[in-house]
N, C-alpha and C. Protein backbone atom coordinates (compact mmCIF):
# COMPACT_ATOMS: atom_id res chain seq x y z
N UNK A 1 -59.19 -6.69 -77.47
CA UNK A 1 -59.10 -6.01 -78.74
C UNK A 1 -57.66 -6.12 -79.28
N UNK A 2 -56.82 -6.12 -78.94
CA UNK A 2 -55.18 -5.78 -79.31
C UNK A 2 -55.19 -7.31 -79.35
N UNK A 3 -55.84 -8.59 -78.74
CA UNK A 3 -55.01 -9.82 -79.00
C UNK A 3 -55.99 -10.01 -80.41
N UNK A 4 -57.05 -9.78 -80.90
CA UNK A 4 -57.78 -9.66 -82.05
C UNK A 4 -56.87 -9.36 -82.99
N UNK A 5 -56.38 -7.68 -82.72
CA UNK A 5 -55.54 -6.96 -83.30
C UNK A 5 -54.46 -8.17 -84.20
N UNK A 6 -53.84 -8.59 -83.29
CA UNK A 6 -52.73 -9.05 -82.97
C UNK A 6 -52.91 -10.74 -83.96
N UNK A 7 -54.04 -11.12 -83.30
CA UNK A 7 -54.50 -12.57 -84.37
C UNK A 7 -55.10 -12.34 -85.59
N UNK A 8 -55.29 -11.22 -86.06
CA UNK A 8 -56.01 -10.89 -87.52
C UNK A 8 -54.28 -10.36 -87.94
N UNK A 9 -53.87 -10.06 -87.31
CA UNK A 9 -51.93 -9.35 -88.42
C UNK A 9 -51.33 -11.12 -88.28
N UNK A 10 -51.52 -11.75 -87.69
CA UNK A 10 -50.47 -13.08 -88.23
C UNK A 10 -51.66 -13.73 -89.07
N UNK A 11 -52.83 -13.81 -88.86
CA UNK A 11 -53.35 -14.85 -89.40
C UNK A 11 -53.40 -14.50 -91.24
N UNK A 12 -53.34 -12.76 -91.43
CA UNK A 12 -52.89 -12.03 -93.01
C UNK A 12 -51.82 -12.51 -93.05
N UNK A 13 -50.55 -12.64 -91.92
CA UNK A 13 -48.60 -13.01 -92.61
C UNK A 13 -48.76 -14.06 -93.19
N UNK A 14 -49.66 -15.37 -92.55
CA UNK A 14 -49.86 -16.66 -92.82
C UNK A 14 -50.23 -17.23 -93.91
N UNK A 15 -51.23 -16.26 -94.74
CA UNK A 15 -52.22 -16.13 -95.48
C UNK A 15 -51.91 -15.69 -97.23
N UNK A 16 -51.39 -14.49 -96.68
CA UNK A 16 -49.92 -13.35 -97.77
C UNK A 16 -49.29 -14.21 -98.23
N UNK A 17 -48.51 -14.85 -97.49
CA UNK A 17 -47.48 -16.44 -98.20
C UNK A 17 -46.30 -15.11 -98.97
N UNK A 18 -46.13 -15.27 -99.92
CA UNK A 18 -44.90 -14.79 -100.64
C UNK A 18 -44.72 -13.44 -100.29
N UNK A 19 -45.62 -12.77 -100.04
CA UNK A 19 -44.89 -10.92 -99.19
C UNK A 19 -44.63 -11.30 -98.08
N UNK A 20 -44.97 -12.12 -97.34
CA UNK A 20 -44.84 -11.95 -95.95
C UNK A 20 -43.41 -13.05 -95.44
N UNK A 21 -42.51 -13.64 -96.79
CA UNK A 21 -41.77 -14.70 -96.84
C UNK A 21 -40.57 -14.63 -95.92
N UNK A 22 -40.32 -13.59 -95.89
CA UNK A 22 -39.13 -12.79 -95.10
C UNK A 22 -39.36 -12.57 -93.75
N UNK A 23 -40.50 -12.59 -93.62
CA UNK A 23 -41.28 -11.98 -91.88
C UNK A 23 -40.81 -12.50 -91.17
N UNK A 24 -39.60 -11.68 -89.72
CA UNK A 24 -39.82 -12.86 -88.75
C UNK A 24 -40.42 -12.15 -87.67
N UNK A 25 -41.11 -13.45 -86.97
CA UNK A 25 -42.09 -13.49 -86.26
C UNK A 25 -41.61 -14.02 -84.62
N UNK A 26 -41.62 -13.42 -83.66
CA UNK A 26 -41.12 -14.05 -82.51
C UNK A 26 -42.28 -13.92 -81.19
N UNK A 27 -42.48 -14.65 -80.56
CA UNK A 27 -43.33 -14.90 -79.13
C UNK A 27 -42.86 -14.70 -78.28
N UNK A 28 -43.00 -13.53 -77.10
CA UNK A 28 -42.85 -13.42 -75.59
C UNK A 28 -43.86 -13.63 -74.73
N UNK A 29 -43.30 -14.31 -73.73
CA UNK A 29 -44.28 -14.31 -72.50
C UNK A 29 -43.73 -13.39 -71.59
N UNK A 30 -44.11 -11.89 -71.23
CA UNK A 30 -43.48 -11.01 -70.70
C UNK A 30 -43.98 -10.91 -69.61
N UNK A 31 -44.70 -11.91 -69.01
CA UNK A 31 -45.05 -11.99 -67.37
C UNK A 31 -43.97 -13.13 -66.97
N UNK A 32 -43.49 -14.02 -67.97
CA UNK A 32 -42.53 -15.04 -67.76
C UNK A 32 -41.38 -14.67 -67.52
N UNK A 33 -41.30 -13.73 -68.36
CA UNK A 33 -39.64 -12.77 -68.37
C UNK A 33 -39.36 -12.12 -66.92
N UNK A 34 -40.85 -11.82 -66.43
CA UNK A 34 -40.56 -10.73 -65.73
C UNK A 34 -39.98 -11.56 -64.33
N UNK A 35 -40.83 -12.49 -63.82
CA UNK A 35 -41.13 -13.23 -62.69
C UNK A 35 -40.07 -14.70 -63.12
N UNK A 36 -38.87 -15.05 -63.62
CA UNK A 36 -38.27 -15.67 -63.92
C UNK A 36 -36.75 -14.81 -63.85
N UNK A 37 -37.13 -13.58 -63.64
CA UNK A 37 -35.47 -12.92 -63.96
C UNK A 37 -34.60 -13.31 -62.76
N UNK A 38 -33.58 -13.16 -62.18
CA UNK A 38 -32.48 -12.74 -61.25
C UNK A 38 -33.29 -12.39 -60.17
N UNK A 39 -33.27 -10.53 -60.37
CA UNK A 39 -34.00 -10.09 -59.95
C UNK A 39 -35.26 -10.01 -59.05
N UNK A 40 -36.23 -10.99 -60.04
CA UNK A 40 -37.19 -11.41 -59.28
C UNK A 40 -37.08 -12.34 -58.40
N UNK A 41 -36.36 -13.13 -58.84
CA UNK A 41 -36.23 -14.33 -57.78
C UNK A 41 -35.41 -14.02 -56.23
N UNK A 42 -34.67 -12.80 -56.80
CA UNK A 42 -34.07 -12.10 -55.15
C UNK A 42 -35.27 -11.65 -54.61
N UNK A 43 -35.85 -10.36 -55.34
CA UNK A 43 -36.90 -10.25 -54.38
C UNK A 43 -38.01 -11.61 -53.90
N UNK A 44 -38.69 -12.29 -54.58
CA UNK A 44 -38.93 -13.66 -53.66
C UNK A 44 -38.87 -13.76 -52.78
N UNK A 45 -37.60 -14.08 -52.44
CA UNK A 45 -36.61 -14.54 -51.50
C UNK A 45 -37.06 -13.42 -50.62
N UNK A 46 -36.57 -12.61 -50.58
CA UNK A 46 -36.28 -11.16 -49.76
C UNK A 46 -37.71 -11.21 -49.21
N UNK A 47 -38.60 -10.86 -50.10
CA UNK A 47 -40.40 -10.89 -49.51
C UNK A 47 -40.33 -11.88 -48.41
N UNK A 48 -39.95 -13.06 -49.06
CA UNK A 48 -40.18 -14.23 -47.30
C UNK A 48 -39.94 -13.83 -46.40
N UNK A 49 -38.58 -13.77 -46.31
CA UNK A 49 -38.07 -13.25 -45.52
C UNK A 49 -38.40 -12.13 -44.67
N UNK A 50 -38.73 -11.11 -45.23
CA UNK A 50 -39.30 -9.68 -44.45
C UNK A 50 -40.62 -9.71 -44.31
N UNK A 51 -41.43 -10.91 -44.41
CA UNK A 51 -42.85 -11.17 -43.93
C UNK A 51 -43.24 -12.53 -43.79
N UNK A 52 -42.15 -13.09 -43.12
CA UNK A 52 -42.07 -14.14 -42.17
C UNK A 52 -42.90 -13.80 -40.84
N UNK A 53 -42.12 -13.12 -39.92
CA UNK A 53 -42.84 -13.25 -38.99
C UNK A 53 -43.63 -12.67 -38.81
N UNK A 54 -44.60 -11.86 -39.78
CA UNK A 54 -46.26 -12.01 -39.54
C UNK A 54 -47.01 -12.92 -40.14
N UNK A 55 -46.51 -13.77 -41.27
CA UNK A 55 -47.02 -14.70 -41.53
C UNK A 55 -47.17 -15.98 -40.42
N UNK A 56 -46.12 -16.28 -39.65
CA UNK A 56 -46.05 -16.56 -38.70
C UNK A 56 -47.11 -16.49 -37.68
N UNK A 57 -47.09 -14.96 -37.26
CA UNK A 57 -47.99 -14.65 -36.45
C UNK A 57 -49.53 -14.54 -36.36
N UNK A 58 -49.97 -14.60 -37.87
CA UNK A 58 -51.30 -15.32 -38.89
C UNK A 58 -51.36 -16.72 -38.37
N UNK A 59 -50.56 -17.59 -38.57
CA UNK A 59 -50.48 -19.07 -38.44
C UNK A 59 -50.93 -19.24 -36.99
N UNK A 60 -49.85 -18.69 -36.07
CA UNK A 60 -50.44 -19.08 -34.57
C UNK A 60 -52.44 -18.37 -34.19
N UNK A 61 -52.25 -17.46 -34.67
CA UNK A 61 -53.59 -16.98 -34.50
C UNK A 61 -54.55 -18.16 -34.85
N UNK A 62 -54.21 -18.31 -36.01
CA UNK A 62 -55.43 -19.84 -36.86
C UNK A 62 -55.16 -20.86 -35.92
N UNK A 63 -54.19 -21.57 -35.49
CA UNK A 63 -54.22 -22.35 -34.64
C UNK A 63 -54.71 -22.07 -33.19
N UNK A 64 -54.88 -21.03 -33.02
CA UNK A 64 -55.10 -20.50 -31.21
C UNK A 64 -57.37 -20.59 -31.56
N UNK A 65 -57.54 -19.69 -32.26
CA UNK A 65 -58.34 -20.34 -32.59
C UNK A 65 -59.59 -21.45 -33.49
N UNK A 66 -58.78 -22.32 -33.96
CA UNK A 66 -58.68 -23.65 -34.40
C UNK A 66 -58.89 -24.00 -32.73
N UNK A 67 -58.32 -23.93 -31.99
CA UNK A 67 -57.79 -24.56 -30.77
C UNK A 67 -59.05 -24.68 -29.68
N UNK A 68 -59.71 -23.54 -30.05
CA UNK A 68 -60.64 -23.14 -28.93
C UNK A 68 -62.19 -23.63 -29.41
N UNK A 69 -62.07 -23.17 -31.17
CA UNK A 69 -63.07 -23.97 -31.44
C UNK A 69 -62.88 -24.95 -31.28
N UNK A 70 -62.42 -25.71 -31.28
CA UNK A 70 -62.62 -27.34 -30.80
C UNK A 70 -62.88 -27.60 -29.87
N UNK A 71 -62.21 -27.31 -28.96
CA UNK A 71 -62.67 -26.98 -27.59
C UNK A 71 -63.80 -26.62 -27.42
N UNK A 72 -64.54 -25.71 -27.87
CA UNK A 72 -65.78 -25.40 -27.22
C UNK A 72 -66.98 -26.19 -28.30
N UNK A 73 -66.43 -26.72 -29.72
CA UNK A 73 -67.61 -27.85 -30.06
C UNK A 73 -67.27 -29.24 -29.29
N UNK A 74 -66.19 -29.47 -28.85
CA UNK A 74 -66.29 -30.72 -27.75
C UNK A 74 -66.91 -30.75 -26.02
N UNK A 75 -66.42 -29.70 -25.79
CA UNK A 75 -66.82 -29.41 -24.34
C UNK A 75 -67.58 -28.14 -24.03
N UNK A 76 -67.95 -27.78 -24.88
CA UNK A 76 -68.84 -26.81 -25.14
C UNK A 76 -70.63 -27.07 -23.96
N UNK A 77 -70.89 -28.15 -23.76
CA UNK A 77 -72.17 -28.27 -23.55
C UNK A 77 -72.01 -28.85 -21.95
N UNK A 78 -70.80 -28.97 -21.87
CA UNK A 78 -70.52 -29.03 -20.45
C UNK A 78 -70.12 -27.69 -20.04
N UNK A 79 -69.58 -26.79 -20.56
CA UNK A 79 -68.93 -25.83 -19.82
C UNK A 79 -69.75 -24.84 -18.95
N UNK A 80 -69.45 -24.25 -18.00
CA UNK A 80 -70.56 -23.43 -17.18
C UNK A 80 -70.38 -22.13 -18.26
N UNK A 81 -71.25 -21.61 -17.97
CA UNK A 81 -72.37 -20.55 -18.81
C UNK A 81 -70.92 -19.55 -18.83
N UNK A 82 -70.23 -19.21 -18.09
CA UNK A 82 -68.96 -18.20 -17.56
C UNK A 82 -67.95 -18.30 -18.41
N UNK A 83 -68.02 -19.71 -18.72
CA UNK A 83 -66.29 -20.12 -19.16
C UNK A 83 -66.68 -20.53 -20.66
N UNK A 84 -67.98 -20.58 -20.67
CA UNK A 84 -68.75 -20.59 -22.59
C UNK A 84 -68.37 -19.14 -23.11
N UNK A 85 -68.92 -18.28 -21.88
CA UNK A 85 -68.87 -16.94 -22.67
C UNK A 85 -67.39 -16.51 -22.67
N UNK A 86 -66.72 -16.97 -21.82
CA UNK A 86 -65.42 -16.09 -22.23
C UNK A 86 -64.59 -16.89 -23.33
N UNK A 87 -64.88 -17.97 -23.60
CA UNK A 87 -64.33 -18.58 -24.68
C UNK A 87 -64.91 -18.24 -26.32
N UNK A 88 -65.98 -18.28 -25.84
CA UNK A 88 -66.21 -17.86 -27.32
C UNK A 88 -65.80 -16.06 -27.88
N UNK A 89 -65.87 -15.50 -26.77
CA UNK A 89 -65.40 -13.95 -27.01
C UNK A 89 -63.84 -14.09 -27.03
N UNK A 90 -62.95 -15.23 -26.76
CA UNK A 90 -62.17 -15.16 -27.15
C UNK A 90 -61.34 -15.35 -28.79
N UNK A 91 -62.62 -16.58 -29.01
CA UNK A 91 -62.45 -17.24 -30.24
C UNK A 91 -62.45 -15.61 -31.28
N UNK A 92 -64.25 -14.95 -31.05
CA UNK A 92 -63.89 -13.82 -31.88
C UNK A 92 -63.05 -12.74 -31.80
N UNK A 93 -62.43 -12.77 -30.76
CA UNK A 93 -61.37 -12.27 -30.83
C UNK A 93 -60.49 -12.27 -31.70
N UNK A 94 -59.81 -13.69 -31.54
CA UNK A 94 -58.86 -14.19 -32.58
C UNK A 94 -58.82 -13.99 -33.80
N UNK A 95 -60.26 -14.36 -34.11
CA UNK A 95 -60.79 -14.26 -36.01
C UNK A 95 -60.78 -12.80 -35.91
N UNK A 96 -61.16 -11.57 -35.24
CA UNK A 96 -60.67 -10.46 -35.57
C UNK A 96 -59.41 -10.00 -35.72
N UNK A 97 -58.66 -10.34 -35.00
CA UNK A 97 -57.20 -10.55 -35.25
C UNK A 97 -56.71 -10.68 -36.17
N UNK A 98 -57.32 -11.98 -36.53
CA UNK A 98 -56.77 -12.86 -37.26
C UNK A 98 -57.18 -11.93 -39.19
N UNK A 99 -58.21 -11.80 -39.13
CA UNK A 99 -59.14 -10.54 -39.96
C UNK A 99 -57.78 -9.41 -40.77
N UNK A 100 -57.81 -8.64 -39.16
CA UNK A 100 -57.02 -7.31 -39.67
C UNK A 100 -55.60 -7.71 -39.75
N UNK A 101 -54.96 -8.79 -39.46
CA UNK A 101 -53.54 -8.73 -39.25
C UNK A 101 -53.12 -9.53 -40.70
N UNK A 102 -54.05 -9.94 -41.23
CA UNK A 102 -54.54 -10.71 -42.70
C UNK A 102 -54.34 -9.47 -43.60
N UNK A 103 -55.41 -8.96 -43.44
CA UNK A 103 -55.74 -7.59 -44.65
C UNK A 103 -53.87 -6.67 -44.36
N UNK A 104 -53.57 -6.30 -43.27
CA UNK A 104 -52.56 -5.83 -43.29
C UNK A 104 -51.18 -6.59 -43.91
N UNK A 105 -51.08 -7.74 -43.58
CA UNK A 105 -50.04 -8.48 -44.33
C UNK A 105 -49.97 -8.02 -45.76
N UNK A 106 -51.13 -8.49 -46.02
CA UNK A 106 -51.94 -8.54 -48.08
C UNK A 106 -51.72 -7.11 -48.71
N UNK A 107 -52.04 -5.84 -47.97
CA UNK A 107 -51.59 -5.03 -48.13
C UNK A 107 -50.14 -4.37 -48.27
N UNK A 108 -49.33 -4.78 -47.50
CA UNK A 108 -48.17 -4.77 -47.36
C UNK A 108 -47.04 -5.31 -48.29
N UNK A 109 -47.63 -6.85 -48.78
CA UNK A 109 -47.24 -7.23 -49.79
C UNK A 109 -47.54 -6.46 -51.36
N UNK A 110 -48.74 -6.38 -51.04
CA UNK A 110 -49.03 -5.32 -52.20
C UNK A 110 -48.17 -4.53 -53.14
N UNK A 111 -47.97 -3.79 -51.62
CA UNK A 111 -47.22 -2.65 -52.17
C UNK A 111 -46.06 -2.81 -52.27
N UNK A 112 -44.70 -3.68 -51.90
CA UNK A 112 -43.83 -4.37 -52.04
C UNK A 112 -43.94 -4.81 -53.43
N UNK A 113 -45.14 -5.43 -53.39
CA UNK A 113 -44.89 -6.42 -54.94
C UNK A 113 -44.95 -5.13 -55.96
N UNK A 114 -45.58 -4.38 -56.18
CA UNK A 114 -45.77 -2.75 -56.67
C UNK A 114 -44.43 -2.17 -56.82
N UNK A 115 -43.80 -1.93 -55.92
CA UNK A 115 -42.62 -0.92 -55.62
C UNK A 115 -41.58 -2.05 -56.56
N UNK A 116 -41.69 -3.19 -56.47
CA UNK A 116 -40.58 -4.22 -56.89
C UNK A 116 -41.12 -4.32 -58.76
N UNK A 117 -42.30 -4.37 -59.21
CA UNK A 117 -42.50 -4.04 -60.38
C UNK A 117 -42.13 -2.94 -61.61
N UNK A 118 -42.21 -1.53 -60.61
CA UNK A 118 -41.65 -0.25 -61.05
C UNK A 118 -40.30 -0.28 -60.94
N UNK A 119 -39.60 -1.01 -60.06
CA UNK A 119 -38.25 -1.00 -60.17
C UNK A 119 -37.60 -1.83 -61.21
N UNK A 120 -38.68 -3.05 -61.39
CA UNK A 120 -37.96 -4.05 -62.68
C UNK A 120 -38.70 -3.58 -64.10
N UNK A 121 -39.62 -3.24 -63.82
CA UNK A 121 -40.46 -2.50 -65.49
C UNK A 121 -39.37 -1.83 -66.46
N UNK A 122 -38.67 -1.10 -66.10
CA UNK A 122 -37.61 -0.59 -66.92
C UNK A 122 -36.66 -1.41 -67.48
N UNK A 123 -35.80 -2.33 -66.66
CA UNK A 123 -35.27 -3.32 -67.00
C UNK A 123 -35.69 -4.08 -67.64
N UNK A 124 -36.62 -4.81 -67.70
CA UNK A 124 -37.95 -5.63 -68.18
C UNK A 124 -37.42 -5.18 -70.01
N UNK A 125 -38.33 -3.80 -69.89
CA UNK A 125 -38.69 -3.10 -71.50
C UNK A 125 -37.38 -3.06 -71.57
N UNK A 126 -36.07 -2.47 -71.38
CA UNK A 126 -34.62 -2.22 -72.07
C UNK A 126 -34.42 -3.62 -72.45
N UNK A 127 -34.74 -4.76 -71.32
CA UNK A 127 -34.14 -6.51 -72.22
C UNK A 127 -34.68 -6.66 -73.37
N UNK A 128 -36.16 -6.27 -73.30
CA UNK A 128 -36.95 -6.67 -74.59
C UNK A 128 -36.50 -5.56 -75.84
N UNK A 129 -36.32 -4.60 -75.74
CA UNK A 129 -36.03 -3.74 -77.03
C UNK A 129 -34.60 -4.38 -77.55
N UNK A 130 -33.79 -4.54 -76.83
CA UNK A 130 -32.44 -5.07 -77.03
C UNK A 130 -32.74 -6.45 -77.72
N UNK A 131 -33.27 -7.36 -77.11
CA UNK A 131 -33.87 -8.21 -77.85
C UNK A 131 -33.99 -8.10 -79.30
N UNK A 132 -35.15 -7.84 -79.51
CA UNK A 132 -35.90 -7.18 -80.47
C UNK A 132 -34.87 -6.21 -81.34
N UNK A 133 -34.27 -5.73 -81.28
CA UNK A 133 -33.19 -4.65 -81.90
C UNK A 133 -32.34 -6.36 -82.56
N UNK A 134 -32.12 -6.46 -81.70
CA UNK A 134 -30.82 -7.99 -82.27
C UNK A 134 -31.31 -9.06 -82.57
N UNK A 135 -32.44 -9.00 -82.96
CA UNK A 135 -33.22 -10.19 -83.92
C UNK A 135 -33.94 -9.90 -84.98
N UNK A 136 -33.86 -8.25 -84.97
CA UNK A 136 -34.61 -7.98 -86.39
C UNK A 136 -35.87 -8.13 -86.29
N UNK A 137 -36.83 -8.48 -85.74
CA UNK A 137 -38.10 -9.02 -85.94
C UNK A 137 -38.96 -7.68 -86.27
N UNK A 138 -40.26 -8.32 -87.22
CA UNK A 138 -40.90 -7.82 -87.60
C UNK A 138 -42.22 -8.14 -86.82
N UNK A 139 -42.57 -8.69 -86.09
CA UNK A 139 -43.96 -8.74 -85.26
C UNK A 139 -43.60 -9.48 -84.01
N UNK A 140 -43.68 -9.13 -83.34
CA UNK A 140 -43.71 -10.11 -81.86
C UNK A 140 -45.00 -9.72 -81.22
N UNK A 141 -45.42 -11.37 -80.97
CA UNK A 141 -46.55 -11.38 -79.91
C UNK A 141 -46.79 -12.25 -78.78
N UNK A 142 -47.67 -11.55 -78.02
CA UNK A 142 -47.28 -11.75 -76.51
C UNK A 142 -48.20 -13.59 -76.41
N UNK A 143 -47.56 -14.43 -75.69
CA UNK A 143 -47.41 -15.69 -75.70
C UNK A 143 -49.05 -16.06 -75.48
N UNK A 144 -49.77 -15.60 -74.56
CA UNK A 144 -51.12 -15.51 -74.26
C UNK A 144 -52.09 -15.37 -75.67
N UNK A 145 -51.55 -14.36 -76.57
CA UNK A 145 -52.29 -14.69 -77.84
C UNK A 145 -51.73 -16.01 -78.77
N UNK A 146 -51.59 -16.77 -78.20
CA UNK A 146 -50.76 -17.79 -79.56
C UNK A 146 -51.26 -19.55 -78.63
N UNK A 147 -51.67 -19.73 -79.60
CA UNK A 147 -52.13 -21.13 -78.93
C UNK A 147 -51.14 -22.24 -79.03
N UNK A 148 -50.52 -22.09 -79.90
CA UNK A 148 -48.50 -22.81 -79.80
C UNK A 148 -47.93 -22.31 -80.97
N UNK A 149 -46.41 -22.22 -79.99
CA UNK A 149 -45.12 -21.66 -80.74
C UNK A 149 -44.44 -22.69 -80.57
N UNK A 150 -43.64 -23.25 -81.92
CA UNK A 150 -41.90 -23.99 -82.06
C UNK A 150 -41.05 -22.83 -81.01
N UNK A 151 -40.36 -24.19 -80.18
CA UNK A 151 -39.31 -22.74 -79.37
C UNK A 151 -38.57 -22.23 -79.89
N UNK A 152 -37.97 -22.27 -81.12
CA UNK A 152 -37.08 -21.26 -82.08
C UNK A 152 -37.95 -20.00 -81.57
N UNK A 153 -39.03 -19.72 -81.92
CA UNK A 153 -39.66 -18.55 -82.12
C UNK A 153 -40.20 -17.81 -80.71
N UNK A 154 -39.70 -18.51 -79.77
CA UNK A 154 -40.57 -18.06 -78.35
C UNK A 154 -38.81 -17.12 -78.15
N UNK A 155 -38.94 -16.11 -77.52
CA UNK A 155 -37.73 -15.33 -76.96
C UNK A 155 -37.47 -14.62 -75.46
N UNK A 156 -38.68 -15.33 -75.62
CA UNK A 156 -38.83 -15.28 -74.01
C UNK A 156 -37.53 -15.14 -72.80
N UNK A 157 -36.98 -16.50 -73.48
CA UNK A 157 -35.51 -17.16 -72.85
C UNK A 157 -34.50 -16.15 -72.76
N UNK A 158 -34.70 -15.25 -73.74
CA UNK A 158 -33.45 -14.59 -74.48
C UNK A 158 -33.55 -13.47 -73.37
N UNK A 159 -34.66 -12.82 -73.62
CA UNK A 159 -35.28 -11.50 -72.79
C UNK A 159 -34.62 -12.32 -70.80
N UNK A 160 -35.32 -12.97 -70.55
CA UNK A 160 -34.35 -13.05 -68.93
C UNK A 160 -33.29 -13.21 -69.07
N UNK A 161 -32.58 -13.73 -70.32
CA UNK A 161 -30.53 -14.06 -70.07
C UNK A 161 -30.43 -12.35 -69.97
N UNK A 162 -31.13 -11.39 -70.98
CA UNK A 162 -30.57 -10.06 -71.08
C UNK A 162 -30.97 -9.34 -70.04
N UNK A 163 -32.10 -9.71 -69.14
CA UNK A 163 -32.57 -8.56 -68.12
C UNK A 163 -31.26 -8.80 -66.96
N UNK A 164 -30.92 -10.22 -67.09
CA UNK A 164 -29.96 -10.53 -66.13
C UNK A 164 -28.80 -9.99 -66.33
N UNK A 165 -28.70 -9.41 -67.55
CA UNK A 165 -27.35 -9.16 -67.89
C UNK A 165 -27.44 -7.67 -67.40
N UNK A 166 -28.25 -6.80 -67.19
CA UNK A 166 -28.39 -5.28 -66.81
C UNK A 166 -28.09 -5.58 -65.32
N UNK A 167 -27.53 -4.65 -65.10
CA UNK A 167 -27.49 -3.79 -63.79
C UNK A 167 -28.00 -2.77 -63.85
């Protein structure tokens, strides 16, 4: 509804011609701004880093059993009845493991990626009003409604030089 909104008010500026002569009009991509700042790119970084080694520890799991399934579709029909069953209760093992130590990672990131949003959301909106304050504009719309912009008019660029510029 709001990108409707949003494509019925330019497609009237377009339309208007001589009232609307003065209009300026600028494009953000404010998921671009956001995930392009400083900022974000520290945290990035930082996320790897502090969920390395369970990602890690995901990886060996897939390989441990990767490992066994193979094992038991190659030698599987030789193996005595003993060493079938404890292999395969090992395999599900693993994939349970492998299961919850998954969902827990994903979760974890979650909320990281969450906690790191609320902390840049403010910053985010102060670049863009500042923006917006020092360009005068009369409509800005978000890049997703616009099927192409001349980069004069995208400000996208402008909004990460300024989020970078906050502390």
């Amino acid at each position: 509804m709001r990108k409707l909104t949003q494509l019925v008010l330019l497609t009237t500026a377009l339309i208007s011609g001589p009232v609307f002569a003065e209009m300026k009009i600028a494009v953000l991509n404010y998921q671009m701004a956001l995930l392009e700042s400083d900022a974000a790119k520290k945290y990035a970084v930082d996320a790897e880093k502090k969920f390395s080694p369970q990602l890690t520890k995901l990886k060996n799991l897939e390989s441990d059993a990767k490992r066994i399934q193979d094992r038991l579709m190659k030698d599987g029909e030789r193996m005595q009845q003993a060493e079938l069953e404890r292999l395969e209760l090992e395999f599900k093992q693993k994939a349970r493991d492998f299961q919850t130590q998954s969902k827990d990672l994903n979760e974890a990131k979650a909320v990281a990626d969450r906690d790191m949003l609320q902390k840049l959301k403010p910053k985010l909106d102060k670049a863009v009003e500042d923006v917006l304050k020092s360009g005068n504009y009369d409509l800005v719309l978000e890049r997703g409604a616009v099927v192409d912009v001349k980069p004069q008019f995208d400000i996208t660029l402008r909004v990460i030089e300024r989020m970078n510029q906050l502390r």
